[in-house]
C-alpha atoms as a PDB file:
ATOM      1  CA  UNK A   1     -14.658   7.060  -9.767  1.00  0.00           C
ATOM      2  CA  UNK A   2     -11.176   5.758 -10.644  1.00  0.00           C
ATOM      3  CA  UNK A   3     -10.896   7.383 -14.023  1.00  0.00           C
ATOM      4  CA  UNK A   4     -11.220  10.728 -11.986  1.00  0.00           C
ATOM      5  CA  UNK A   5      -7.718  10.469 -10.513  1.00  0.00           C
ATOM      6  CA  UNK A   6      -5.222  11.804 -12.834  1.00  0.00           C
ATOM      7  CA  UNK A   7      -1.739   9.890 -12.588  1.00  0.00           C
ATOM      8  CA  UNK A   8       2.215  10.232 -13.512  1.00  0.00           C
ATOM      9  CA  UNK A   9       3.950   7.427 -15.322  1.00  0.00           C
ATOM     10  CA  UNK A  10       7.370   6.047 -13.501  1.00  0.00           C
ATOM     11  CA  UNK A  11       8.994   3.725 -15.679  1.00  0.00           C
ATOM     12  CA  UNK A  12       4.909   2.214 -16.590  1.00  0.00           C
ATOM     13  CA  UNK A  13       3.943   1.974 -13.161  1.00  0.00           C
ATOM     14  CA  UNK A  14       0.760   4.634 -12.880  1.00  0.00           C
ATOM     15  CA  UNK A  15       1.095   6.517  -9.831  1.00  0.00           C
ATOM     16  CA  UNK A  16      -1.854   8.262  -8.822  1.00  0.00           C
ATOM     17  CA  UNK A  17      -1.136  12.362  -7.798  1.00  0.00           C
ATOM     18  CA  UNK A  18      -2.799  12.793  -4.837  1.00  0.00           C
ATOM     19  CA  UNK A  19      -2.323  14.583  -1.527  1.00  0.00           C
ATOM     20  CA  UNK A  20      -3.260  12.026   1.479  1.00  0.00           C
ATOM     21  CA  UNK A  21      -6.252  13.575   1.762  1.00  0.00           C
ATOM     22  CA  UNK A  22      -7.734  13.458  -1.499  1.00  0.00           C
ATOM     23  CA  UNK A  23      -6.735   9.500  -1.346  1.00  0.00           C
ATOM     24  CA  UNK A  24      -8.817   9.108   1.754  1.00  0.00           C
ATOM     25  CA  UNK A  25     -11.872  11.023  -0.038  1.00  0.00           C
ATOM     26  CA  UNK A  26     -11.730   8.612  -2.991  1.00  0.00           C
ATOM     27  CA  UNK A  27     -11.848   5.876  -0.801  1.00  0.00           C
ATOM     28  CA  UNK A  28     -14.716   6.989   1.265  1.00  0.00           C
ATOM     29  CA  UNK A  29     -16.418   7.660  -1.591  1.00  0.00           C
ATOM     30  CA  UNK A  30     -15.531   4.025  -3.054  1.00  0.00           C
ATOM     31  CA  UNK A  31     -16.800   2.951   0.565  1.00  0.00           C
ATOM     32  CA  UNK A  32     -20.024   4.331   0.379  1.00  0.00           C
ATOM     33  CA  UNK A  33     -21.129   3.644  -3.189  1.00  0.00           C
ATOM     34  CA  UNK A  34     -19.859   0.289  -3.100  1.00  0.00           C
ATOM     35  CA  UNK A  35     -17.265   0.227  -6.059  1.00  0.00           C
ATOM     36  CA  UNK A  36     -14.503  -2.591  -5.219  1.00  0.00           C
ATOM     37  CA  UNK A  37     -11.164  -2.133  -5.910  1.00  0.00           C
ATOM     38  CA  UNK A  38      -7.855  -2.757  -4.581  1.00  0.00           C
ATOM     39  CA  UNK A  39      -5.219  -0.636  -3.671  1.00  0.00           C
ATOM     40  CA  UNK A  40      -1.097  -0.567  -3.845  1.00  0.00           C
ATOM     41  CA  UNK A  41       1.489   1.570  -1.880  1.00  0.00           C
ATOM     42  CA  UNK A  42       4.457   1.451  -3.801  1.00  0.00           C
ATOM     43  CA  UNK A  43       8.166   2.181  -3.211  1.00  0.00           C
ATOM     44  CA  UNK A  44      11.126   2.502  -5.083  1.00  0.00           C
ATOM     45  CA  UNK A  45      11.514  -1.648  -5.357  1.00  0.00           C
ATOM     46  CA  UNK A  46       8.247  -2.159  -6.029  1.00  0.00           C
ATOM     47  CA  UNK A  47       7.949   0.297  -9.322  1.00  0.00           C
ATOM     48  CA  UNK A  48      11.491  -0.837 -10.005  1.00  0.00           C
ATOM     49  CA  UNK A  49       9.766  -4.579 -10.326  1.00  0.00           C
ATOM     50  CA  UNK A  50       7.377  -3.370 -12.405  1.00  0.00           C
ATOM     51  CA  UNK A  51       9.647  -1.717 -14.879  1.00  0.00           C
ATOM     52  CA  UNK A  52      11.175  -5.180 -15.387  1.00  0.00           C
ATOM     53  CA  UNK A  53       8.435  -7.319 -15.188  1.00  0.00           C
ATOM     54  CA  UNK A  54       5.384  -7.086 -17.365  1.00  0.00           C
ATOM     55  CA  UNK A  55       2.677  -9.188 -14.952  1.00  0.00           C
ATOM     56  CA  UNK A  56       3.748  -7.091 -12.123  1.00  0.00           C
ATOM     57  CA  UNK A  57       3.268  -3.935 -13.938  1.00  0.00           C
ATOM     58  CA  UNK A  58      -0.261  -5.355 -14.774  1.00  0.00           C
ATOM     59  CA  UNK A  59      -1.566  -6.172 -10.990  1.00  0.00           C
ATOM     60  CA  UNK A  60      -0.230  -2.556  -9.945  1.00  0.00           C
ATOM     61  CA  UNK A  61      -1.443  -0.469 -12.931  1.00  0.00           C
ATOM     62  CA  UNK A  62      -5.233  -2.261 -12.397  1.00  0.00           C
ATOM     63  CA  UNK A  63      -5.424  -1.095  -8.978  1.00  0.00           C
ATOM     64  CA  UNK A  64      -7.799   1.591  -8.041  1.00  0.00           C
ATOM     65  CA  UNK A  65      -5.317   4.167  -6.385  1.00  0.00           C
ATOM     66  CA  UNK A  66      -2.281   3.674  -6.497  1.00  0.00           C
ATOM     67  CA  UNK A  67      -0.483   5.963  -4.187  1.00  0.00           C
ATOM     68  CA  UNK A  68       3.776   7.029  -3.637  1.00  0.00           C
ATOM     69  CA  UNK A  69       4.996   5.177  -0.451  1.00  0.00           C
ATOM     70  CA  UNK A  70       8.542   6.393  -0.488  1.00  0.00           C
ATOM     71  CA  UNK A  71      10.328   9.043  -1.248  1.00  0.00           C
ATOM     72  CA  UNK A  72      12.785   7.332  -4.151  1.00  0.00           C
ATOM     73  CA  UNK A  73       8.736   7.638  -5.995  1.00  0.00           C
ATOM     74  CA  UNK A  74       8.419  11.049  -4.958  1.00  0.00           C
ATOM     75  CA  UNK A  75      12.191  12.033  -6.148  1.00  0.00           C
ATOM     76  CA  UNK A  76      11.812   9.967  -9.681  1.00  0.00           C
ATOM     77  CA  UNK A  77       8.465  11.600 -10.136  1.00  0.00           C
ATOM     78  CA  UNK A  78      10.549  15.030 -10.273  1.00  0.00           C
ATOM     79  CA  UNK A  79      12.892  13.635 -12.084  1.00  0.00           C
ATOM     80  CA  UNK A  80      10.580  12.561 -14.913  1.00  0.00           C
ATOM     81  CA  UNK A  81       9.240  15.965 -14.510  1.00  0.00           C
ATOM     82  CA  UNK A  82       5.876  15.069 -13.680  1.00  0.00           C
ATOM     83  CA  UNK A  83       5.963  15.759  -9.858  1.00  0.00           C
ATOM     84  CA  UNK A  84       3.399  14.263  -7.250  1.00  0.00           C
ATOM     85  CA  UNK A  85       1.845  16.046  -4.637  1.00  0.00           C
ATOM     86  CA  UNK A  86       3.254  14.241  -1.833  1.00  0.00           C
ATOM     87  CA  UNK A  87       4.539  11.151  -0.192  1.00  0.00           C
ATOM     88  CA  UNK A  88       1.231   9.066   0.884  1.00  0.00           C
ATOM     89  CA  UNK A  89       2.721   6.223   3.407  1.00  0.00           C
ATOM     90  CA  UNK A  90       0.807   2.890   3.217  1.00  0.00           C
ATOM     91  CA  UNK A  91       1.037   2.813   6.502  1.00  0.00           C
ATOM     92  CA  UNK A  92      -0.719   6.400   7.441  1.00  0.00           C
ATOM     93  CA  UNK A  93      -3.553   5.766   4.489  1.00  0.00           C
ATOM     94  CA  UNK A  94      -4.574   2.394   6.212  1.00  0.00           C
ATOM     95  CA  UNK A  95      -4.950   3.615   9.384  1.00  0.00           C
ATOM     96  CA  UNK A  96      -6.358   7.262   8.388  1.00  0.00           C
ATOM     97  CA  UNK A  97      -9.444   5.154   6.453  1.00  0.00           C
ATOM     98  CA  UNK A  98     -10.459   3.772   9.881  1.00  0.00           C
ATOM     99  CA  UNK A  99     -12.145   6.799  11.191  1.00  0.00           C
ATOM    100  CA  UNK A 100     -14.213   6.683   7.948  1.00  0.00           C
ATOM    101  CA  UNK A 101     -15.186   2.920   9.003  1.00  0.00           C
ATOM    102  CA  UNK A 102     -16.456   3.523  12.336  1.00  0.00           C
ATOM    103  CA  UNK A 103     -18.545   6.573  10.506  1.00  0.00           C
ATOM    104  CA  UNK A 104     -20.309   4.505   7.875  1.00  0.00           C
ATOM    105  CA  UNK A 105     -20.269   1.086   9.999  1.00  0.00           C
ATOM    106  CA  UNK A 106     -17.879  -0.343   8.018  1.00  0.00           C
ATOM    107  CA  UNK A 107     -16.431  -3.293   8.933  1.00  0.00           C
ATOM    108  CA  UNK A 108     -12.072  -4.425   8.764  1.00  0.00           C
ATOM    109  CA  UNK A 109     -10.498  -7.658   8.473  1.00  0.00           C
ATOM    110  CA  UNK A 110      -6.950  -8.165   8.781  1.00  0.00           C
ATOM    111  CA  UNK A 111      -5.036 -10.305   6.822  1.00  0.00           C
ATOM    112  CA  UNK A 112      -1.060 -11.282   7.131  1.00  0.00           C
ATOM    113  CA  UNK A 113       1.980 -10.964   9.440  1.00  0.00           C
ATOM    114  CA  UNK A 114       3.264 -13.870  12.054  1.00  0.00           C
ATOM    115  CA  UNK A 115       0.408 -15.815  14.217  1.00  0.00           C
ATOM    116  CA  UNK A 116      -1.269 -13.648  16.800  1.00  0.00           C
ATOM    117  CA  UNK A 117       0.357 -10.339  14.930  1.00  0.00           C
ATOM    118  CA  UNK A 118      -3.234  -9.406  13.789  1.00  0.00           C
ATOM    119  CA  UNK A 119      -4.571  -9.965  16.948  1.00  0.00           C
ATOM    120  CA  UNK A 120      -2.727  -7.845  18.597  1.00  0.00           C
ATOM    121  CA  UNK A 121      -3.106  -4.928  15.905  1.00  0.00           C
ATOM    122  CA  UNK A 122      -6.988  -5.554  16.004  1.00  0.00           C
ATOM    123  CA  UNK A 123      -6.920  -4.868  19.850  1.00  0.00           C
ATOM    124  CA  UNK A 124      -5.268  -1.730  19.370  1.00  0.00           C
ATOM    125  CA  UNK A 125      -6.872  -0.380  16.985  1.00  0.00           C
ATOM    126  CA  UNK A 126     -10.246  -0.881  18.444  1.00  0.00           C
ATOM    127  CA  UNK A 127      -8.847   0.755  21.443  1.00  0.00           C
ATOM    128  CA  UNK A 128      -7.700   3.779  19.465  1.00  0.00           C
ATOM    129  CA  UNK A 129     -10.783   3.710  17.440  1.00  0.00           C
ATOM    130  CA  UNK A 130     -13.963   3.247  19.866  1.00  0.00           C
ATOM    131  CA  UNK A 131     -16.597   1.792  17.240  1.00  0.00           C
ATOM    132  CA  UNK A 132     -14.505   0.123  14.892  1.00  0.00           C
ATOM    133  CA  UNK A 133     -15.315  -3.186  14.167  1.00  0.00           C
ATOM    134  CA  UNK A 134     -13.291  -6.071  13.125  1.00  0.00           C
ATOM    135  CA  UNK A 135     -14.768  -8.865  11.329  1.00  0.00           C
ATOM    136  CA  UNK A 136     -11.650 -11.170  11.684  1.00  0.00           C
ATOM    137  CA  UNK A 137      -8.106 -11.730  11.437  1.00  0.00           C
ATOM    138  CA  UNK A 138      -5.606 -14.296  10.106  1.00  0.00           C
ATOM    139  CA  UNK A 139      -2.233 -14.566   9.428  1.00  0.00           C
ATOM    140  CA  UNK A 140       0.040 -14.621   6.665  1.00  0.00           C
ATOM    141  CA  UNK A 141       1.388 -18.309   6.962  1.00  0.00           C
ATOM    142  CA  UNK A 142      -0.786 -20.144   4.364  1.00  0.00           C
ATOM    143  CA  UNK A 143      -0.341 -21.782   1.407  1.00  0.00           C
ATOM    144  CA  UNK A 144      -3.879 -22.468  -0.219  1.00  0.00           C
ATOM    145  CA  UNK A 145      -6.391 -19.392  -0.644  1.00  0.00           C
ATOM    146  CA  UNK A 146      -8.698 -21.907   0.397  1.00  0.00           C
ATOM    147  CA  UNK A 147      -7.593 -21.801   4.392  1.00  0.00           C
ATOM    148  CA  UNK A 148      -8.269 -18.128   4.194  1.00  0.00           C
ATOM    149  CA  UNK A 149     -10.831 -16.595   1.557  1.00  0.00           C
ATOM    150  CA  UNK A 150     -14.191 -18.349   3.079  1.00  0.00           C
ATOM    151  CA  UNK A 151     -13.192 -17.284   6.512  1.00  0.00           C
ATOM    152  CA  UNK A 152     -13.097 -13.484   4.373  1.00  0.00           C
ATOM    153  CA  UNK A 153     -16.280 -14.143   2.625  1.00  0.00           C
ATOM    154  CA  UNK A 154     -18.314 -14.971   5.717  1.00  0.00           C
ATOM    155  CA  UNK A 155     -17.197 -11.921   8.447  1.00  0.00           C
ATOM    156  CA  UNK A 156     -18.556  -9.566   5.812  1.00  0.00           C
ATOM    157  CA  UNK A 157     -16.017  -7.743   6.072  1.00  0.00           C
ATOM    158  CA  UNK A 158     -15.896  -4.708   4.032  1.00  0.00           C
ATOM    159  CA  UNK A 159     -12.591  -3.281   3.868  1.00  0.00           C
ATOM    160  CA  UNK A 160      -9.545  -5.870   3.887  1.00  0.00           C
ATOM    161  CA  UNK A 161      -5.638  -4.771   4.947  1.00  0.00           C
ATOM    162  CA  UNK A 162      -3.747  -7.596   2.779  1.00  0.00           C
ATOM    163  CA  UNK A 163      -0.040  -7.395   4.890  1.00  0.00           C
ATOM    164  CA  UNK A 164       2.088 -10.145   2.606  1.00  0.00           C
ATOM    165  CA  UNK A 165       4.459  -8.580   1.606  1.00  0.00           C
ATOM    166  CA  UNK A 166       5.251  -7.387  -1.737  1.00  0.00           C
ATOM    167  CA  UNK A 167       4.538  -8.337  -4.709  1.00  0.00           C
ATOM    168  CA  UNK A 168       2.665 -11.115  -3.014  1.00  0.00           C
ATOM    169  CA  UNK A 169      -0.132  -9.181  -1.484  1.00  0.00           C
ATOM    170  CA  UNK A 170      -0.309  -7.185  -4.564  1.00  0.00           C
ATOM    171  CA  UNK A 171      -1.152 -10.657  -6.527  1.00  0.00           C
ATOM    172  CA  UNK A 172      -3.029 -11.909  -4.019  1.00  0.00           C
ATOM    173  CA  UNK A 173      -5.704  -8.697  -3.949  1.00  0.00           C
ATOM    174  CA  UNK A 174      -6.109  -8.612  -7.848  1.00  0.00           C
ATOM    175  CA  UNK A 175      -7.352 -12.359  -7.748  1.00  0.00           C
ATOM    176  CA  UNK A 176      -9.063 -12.855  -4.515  1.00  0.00           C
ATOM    177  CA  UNK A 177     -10.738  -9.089  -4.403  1.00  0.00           C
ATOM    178  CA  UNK A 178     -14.069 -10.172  -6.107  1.00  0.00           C
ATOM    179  CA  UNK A 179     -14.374 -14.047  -4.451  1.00  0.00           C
ATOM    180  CA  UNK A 180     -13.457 -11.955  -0.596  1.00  0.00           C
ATOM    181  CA  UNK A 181     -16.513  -9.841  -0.835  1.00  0.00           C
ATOM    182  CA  UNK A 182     -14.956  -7.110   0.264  1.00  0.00           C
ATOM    183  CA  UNK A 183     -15.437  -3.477  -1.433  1.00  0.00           C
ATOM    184  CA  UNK A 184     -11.815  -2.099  -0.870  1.00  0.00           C
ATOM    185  CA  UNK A 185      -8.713  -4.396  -0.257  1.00  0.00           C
ATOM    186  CA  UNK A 186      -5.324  -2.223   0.646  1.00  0.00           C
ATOM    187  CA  UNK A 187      -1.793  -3.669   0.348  1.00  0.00           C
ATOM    188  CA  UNK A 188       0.006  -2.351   3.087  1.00  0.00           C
ATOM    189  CA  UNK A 189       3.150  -4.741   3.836  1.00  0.00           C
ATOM    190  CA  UNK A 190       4.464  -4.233   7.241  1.00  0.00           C
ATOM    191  CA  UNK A 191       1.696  -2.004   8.516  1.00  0.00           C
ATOM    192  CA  UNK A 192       0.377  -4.553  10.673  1.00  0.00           C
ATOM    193  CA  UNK A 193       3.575  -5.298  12.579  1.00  0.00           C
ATOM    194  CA  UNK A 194       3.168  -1.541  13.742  1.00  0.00           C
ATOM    195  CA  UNK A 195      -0.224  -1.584  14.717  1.00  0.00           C
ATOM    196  CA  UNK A 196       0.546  -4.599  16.782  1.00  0.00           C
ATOM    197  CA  UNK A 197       3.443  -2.878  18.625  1.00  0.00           C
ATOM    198  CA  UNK A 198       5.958  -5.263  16.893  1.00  0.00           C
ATOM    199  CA  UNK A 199       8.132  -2.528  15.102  1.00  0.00           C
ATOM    200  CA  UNK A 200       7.747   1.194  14.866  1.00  0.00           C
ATOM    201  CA  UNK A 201       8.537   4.036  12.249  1.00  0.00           C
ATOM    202  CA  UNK A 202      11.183   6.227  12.470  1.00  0.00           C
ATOM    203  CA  UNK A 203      10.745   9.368  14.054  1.00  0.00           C
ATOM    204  CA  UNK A 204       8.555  12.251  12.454  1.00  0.00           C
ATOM    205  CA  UNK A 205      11.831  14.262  11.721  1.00  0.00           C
ATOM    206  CA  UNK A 206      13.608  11.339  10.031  1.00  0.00           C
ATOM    207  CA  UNK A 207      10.156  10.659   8.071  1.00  0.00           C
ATOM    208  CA  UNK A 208       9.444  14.903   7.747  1.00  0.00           C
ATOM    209  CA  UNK A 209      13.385  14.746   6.025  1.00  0.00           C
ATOM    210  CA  UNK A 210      12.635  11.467   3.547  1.00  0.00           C
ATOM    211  CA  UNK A 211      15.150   9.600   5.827  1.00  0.00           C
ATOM    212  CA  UNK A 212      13.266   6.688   6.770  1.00  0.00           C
ATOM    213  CA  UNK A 213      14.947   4.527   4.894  1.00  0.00           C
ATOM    214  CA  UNK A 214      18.176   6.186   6.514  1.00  0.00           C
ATOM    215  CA  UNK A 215      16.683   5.497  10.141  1.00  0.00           C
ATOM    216  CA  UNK A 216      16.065   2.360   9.134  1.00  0.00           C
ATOM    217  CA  UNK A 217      19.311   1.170   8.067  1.00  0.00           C
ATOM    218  CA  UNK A 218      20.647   2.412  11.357  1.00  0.00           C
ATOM    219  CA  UNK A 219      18.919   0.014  13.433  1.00  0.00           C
ATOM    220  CA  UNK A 220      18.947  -2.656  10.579  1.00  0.00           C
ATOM    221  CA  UNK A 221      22.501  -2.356   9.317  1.00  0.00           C
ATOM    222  CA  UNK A 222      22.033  -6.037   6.963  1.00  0.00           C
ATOM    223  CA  UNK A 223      19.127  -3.819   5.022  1.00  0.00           C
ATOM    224  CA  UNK A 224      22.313  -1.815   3.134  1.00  0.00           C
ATOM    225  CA  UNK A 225      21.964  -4.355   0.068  1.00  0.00           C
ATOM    226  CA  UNK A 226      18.259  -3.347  -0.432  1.00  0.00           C
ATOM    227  CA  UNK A 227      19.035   0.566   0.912  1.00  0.00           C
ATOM    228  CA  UNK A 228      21.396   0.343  -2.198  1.00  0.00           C
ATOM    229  CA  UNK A 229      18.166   0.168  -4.697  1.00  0.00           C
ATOM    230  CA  UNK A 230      17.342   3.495  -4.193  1.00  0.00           C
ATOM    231  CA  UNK A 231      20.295   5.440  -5.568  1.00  0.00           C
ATOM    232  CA  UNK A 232      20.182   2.651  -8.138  1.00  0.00           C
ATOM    233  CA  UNK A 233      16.489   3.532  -8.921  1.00  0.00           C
ATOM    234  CA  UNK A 234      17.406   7.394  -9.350  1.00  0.00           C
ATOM    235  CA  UNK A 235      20.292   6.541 -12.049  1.00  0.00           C
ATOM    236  CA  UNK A 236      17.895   4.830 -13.591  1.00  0.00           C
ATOM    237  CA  UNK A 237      15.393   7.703 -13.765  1.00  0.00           C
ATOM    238  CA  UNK A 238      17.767   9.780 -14.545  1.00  0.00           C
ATOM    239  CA  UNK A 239      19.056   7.874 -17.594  1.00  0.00           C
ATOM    240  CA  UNK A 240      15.140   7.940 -19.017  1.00  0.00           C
ATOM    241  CA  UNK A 241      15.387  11.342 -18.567  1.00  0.00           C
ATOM    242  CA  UNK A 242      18.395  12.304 -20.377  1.00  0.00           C
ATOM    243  CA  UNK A 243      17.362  10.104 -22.940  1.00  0.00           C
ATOM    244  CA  UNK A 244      14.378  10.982 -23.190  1.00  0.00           C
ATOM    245  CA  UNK A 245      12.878   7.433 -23.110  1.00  0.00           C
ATOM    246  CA  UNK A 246       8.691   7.589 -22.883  1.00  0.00           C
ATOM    247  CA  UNK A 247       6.970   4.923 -20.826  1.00  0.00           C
ATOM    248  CA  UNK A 248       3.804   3.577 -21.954  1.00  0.00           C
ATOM    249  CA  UNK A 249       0.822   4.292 -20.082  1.00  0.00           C
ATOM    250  CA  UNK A 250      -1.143   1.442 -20.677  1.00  0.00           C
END
């Protein structure tokens, strides 16, 4: 099913083109015929490591979608010329698969965030999603795949939301996906601290503008060293552009 999606190149990290909808159908569809993969959401930094680093480009470019969470992707997709569809938000893709879970009995573990985090996001999402089942949770505070992966392997789990942060969870999927058991594993950072009702997303006219990252800085003035990447990210694009430099696609 994965060679079906068609995908833009920024800087030789493969973003898939796809609306939010048509990501969710894929998945299903992965769901329901059993076809593992893993999946990555990324932003501006995250494409911006893989331009640099070879191994990261690697783990992103294998993943089975790969979809544009942010809108510095979105804006260096036009710049390249090869536009995408939309923004698709880790966040919203997680948690717009669940209704597809509780349809074909699928079962969710949670994986990441501080102790009792998971817990918390488990309970409301059940509560949100009447039928949804959770086959466990644990955090993110580890340090041997070995305290985590059998606990994984025996819930049965189907679907996995890996919230470690970037590139870490990214990593972590690519190796662990097959040994979990699980058909789909999504890399979805943060997510997890929003289910629980530890942080929350900027309002829909910030996110309906592509100022999240604007809202954000408001209420977390230190992020203005990151914030800085994205303009940075954009020169960069734009440089390829008027240079006409061609990323690889492999």
């Amino acid at each position: 099913m994965g060679s079906a999606l068609k995908f833009v190149n920024i800087m030789g990290v493969r973003i898939h083109n796809v609306t939010m909808q048509e990501a969710l159908d894929h998945l299903a569809g992965m769901l329901a015929c059993g076809e593992k993969g893993y999946v990555v959401t990324p932003n501006a930094e995250i494409v911006y490591l893989g331009r640099r680093d070879e191994a990261a480009r690697a783990v992103l470019n294998g993943a089975a979608l790969s979809v544009p969470d942010g809108i510095g992707v979105v804006r260096a997709a036009s710049v390249y010329g090869t536009p995408v569809k939309e923004k698709v938000a880790g966040v919203e893709l997680a948690e717009g698969l669940l209704p597809t879970l509780v349809e074909q009995g699928k079962s969710l573990y949670i994986l990441g965030a501080k102790p009792g985090v998971a817990e918390r996001a488990a309970k409301n999402l059940t509560e949100k999603y009447p039928g949804l089942r959770i086959a466990g949770v644990h955090d993110g505070y580890f340090k041997e795949d070995s305290e985590v992966l059998p606990g994984i392997q025996s819930s049965g789990a189907d679907v996995c939301f890996v919230c470690l942060g970037a590139p870490k969870q990214e990593y972590w999927m690519q190796k662990n996906l097959a040994a979990s058991g699980c058909t789909l594993m999504l890399g979805v950072g943060g997510s997890v601290d929003i289910y629980a009702g530890e942080a929350q997303r900027a309002p829909k006219i910030f996110i309906k503008l592509g100022l999240e990252w604007f809202y954000r800085l408001l209420r977390e003035p230190r992020r203005i060293g990151r914030m800085m990447s994205l303009p940075k990210f954009l020169l960069l694009a734009m440089g390829d552009r008027i240079k006409g430099k061609k990323w690889s696609d492999e």
